[in-house]
N, C-alpha and C. Protein backbone atom coordinates (compact mmCIF):
# COMPACT_ATOMS: atom_id res chain seq x y z
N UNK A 1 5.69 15.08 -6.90
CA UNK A 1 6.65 14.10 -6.45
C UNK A 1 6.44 13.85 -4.97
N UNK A 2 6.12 12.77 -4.49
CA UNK A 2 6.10 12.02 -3.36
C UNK A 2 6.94 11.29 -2.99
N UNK A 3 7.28 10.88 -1.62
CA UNK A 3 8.20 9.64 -1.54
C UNK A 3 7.42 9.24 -0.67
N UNK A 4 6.50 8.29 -0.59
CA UNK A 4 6.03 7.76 0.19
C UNK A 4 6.29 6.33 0.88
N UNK A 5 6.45 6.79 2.41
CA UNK A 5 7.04 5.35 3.37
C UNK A 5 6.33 4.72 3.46
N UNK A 6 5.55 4.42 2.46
CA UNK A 6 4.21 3.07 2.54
C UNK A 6 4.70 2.43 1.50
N UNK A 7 5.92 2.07 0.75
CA UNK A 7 6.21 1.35 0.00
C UNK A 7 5.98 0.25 -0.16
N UNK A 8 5.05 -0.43 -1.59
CA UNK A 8 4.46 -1.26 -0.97
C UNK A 8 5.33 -2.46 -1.15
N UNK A 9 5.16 -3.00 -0.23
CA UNK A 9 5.91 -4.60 0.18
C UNK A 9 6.66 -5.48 -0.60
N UNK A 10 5.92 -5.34 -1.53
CA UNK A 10 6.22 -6.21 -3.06
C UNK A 10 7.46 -5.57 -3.51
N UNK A 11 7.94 -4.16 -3.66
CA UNK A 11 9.02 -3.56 -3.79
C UNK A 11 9.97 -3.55 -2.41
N UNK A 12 9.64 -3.34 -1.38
CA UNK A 12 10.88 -2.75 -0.34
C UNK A 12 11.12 -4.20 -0.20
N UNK A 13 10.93 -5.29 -0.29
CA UNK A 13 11.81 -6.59 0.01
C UNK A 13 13.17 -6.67 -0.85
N UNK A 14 12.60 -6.72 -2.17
CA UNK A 14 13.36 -7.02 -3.50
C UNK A 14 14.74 -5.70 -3.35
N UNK A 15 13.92 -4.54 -3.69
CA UNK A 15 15.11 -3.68 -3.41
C UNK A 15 15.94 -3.53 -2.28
N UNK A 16 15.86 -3.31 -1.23
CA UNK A 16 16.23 -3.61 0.37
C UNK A 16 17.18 -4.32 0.29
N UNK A 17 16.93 -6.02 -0.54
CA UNK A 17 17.73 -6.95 -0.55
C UNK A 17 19.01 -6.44 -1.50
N UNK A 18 18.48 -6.36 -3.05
CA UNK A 18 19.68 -5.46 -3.77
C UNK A 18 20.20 -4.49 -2.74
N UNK A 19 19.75 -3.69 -2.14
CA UNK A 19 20.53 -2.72 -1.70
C UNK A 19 21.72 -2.33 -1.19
N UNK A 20 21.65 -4.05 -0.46
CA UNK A 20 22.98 -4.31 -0.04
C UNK A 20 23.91 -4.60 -0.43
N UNK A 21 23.96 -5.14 -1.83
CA UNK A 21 24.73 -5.26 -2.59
C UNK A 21 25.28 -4.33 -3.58
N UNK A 22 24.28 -3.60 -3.93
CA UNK A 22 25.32 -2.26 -4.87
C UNK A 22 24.94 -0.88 -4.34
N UNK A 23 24.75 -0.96 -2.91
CA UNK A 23 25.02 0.48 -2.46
C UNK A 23 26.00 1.09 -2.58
N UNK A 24 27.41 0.42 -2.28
CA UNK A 24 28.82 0.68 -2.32
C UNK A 24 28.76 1.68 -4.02
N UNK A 25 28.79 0.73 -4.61
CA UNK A 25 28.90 1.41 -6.33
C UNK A 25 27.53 2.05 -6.42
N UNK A 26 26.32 2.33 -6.29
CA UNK A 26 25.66 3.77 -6.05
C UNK A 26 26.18 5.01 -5.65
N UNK A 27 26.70 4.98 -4.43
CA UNK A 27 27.23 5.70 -3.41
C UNK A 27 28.27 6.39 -4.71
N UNK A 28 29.08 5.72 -4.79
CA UNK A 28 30.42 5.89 -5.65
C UNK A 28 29.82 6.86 -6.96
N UNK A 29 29.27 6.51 -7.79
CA UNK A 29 28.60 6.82 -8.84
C UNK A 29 27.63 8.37 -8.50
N UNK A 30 27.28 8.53 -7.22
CA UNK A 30 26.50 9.55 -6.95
C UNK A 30 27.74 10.49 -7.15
N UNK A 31 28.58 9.77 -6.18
CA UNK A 31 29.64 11.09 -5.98
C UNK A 31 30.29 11.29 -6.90
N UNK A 32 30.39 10.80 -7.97
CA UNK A 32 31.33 10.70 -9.54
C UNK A 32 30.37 11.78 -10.31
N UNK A 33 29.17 11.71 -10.63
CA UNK A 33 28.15 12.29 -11.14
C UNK A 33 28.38 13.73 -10.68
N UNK A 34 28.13 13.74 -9.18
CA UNK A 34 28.48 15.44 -8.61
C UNK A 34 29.73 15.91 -8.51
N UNK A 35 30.48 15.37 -8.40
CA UNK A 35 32.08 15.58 -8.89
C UNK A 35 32.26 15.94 -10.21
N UNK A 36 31.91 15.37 -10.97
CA UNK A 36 32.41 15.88 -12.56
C UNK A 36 31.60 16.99 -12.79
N UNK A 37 30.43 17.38 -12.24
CA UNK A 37 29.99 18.59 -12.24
C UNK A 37 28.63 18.34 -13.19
N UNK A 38 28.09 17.15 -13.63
CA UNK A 38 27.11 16.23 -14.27
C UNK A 38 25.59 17.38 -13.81
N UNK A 39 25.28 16.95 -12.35
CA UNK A 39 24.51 17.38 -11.52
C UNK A 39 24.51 17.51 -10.36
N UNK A 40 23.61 18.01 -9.43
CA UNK A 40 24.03 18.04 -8.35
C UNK A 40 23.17 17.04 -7.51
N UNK A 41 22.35 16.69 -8.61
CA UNK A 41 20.70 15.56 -8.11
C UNK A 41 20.92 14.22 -8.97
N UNK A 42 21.95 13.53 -8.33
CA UNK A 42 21.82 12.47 -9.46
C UNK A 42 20.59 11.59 -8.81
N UNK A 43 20.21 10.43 -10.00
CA UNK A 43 19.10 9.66 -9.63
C UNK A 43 19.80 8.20 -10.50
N UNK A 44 18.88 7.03 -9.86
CA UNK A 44 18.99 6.00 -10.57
C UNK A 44 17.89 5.22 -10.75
N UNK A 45 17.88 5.05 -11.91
CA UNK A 45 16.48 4.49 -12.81
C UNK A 45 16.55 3.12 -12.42
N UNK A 46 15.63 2.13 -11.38
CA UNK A 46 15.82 0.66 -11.46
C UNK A 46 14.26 0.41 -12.40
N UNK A 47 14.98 -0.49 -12.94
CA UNK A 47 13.40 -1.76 -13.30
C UNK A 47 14.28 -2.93 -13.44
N UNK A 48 13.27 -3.92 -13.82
CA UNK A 48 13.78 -5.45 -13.90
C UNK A 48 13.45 -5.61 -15.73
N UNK A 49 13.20 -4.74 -16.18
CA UNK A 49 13.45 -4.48 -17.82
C UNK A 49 14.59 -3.72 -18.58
N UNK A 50 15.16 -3.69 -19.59
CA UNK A 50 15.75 -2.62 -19.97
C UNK A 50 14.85 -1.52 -20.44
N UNK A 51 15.60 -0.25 -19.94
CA UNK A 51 14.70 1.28 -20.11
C UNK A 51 15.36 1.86 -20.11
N UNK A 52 14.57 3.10 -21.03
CA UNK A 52 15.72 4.30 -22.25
C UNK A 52 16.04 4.98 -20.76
N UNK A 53 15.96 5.43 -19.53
CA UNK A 53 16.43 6.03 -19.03
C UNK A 53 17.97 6.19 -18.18
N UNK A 54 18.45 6.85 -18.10
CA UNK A 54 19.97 6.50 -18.01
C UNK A 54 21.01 5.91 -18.75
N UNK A 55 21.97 5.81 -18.36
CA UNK A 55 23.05 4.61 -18.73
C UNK A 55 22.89 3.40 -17.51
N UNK A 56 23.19 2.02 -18.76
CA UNK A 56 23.21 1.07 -17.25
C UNK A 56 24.43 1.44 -16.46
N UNK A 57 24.29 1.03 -15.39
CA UNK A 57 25.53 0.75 -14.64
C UNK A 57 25.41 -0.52 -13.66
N UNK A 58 24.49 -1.11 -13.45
CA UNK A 58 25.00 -2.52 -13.39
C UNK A 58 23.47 -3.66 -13.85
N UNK A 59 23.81 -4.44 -14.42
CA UNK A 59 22.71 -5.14 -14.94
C UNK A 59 22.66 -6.32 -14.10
N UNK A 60 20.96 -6.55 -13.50
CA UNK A 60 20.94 -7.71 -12.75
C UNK A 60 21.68 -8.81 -12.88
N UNK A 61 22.08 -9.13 -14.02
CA UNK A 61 22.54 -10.43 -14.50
C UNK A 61 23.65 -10.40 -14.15
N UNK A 62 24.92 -9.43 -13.84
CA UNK A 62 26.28 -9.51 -13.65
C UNK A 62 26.15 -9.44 -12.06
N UNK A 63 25.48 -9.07 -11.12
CA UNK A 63 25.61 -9.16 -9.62
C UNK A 63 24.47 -9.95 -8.86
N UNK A 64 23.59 -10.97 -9.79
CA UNK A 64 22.60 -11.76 -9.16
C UNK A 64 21.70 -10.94 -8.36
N UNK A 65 21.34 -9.98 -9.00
CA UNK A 65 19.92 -9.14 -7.98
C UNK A 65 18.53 -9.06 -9.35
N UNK A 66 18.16 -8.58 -8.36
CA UNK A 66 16.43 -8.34 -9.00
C UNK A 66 16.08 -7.30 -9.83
N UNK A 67 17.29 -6.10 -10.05
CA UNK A 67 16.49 -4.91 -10.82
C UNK A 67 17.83 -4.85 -11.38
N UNK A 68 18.04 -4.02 -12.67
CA UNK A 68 18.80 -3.67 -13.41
C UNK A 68 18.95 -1.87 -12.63
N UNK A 69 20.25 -1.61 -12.66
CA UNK A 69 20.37 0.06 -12.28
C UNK A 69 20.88 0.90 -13.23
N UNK A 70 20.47 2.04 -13.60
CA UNK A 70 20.71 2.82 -14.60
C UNK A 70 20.96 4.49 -14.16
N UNK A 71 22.24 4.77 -13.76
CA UNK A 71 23.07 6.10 -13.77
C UNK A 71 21.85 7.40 -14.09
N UNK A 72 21.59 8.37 -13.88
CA UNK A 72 21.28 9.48 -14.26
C UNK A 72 21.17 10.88 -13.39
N UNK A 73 20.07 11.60 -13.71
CA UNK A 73 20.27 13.07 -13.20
C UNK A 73 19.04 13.78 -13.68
N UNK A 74 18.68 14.94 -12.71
CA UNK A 74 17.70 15.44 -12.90
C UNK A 74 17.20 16.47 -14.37
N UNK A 75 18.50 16.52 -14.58
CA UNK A 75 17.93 17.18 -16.00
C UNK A 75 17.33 16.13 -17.00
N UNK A 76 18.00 15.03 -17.18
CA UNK A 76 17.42 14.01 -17.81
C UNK A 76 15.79 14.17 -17.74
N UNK A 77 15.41 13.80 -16.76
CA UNK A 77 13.88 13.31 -16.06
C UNK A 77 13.11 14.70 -16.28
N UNK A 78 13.80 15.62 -16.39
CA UNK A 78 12.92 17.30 -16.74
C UNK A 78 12.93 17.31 -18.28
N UNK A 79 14.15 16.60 -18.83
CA UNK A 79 14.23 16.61 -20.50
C UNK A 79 12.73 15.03 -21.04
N UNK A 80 12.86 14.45 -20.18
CA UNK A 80 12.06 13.47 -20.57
C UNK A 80 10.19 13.53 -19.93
N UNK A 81 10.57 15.16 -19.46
CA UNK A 81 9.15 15.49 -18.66
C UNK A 81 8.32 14.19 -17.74
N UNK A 82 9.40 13.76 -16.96
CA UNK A 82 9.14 12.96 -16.16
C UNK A 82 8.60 13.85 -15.13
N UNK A 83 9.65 14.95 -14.90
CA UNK A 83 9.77 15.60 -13.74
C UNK A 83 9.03 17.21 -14.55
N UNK A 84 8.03 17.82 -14.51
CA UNK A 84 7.97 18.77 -14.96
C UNK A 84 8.74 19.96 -14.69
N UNK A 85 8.88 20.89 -15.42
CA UNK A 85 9.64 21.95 -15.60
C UNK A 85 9.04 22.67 -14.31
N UNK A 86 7.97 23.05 -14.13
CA UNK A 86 7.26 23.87 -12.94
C UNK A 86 7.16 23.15 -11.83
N UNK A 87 7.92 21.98 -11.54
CA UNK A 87 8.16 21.10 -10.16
C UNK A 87 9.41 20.73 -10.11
N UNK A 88 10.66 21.74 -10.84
CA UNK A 88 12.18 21.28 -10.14
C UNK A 88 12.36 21.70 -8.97
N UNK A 89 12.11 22.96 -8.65
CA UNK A 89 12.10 23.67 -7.26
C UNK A 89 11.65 22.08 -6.50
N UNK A 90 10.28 22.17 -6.41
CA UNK A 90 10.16 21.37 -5.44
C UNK A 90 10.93 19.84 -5.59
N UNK A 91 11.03 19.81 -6.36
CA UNK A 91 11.95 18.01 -6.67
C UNK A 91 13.18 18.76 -5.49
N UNK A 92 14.14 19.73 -6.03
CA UNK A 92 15.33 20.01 -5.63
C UNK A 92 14.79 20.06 -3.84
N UNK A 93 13.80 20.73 -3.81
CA UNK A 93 13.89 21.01 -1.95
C UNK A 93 13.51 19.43 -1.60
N UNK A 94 12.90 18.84 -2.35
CA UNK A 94 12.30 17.19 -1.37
C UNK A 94 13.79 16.13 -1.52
N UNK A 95 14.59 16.20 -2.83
CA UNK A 95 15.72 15.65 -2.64
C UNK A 95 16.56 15.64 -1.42
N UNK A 96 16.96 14.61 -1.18
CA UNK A 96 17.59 14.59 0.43
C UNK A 96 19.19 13.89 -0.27
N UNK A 97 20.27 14.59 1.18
CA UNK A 97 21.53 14.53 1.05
C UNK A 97 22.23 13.52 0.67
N UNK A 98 22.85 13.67 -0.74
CA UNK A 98 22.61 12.80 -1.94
C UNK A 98 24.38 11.47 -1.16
N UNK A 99 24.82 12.06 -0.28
CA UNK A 99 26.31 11.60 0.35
C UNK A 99 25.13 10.37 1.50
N UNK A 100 24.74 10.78 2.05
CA UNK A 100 23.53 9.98 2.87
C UNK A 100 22.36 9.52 2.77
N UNK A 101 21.65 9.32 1.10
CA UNK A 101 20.64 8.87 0.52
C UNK A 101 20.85 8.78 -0.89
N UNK A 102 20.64 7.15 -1.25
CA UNK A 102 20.40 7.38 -3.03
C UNK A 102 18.83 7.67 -3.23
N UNK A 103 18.78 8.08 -4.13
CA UNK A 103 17.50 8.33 -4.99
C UNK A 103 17.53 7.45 -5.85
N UNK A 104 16.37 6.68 -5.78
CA UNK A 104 15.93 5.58 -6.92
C UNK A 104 14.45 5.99 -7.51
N UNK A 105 14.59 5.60 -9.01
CA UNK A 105 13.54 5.76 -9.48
C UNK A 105 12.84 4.64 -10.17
N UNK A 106 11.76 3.94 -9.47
CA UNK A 106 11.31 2.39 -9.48
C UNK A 106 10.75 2.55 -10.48
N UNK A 107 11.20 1.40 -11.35
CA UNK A 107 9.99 1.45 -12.50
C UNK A 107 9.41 0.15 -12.76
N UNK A 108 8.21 0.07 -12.24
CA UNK A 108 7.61 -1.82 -12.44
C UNK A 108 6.42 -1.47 -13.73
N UNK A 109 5.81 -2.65 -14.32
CA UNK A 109 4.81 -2.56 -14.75
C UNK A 109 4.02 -1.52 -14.72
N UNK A 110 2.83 -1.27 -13.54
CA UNK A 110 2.40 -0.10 -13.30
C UNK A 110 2.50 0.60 -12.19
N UNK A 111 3.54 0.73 -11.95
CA UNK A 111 4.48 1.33 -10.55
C UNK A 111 5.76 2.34 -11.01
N UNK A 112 5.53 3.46 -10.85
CA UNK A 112 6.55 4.35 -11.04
C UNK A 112 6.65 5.12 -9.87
N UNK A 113 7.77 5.42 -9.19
CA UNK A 113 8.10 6.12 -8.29
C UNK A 113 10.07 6.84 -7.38
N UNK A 114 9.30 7.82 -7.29
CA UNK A 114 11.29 8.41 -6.58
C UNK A 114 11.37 7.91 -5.12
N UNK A 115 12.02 7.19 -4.53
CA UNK A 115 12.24 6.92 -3.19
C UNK A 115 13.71 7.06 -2.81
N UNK A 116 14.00 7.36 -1.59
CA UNK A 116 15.24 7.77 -1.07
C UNK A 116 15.26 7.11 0.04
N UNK A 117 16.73 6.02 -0.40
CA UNK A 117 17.06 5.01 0.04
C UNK A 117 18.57 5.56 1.24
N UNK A 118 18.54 5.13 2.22
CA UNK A 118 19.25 5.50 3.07
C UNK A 118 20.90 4.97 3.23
N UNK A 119 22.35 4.95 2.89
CA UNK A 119 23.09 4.64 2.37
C UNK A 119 23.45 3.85 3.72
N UNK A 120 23.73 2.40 3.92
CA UNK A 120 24.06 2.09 5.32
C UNK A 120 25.40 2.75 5.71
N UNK A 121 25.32 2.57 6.82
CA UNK A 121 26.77 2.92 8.02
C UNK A 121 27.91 2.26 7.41
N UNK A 122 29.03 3.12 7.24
CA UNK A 122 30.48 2.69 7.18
C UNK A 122 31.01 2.63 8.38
């Protein structure tokens, strides 16, 4: 697992732009997830397709953005051997402070990746 700040271009516009719009309900949803005691690593699955991962929680079509977002958590992504079993340790230490970063997990065509998106200033 990488997060690499070379994101390429074609993605950090599109998302960037969503970002601003459903960070608020990310944010919210992270902390709902670790509150109910769900996980302590939630993640959210974007693509601009529907995909088995997660639950939606908001579909492009109801807030005029570019990717569909889908609720989840790290056990999921270890159950779906996204995330292998012998790389949670390291997933858990590279995860960053989930109150001050969402975790998105991009899914394009042939583009898959975890990036940690920075929650703007209240």
């Amino acid at each position: 697992m990488n997060n690499d700040p070379e994101l390429n271009g074609k993605y950090l516009g599109s998302i960037t732009q969503d970002f601003a719009v459903v960070s608020d309900t990310l944010k919210e949803a992270s902390y709902q997830i670790r509150k109910r005691g769900f996980s302590d690593h939630p993640v959210f699955a974007i693509a601009k397709f529907e995909q088995p991962i997660g639950q939606l929680l908001i579909a492009k079509e109801d807030l005029a953005v570019n990717w569909n977002y889908n609720a989840s958590f790290l056990d999921e992504f270890v159950q779906r051997e996204i995330v292998a079993a012998d790389k949670v340790d390291e997933f858990k230490a590279n995860y960053k402070d989930p109150d001050e970063f969402c975790c998105l997990f991009v899914i394009d065509d042939d583009f898959t990746k975890f990036v940690f998106i920075p929650y703007p200033e209240d």
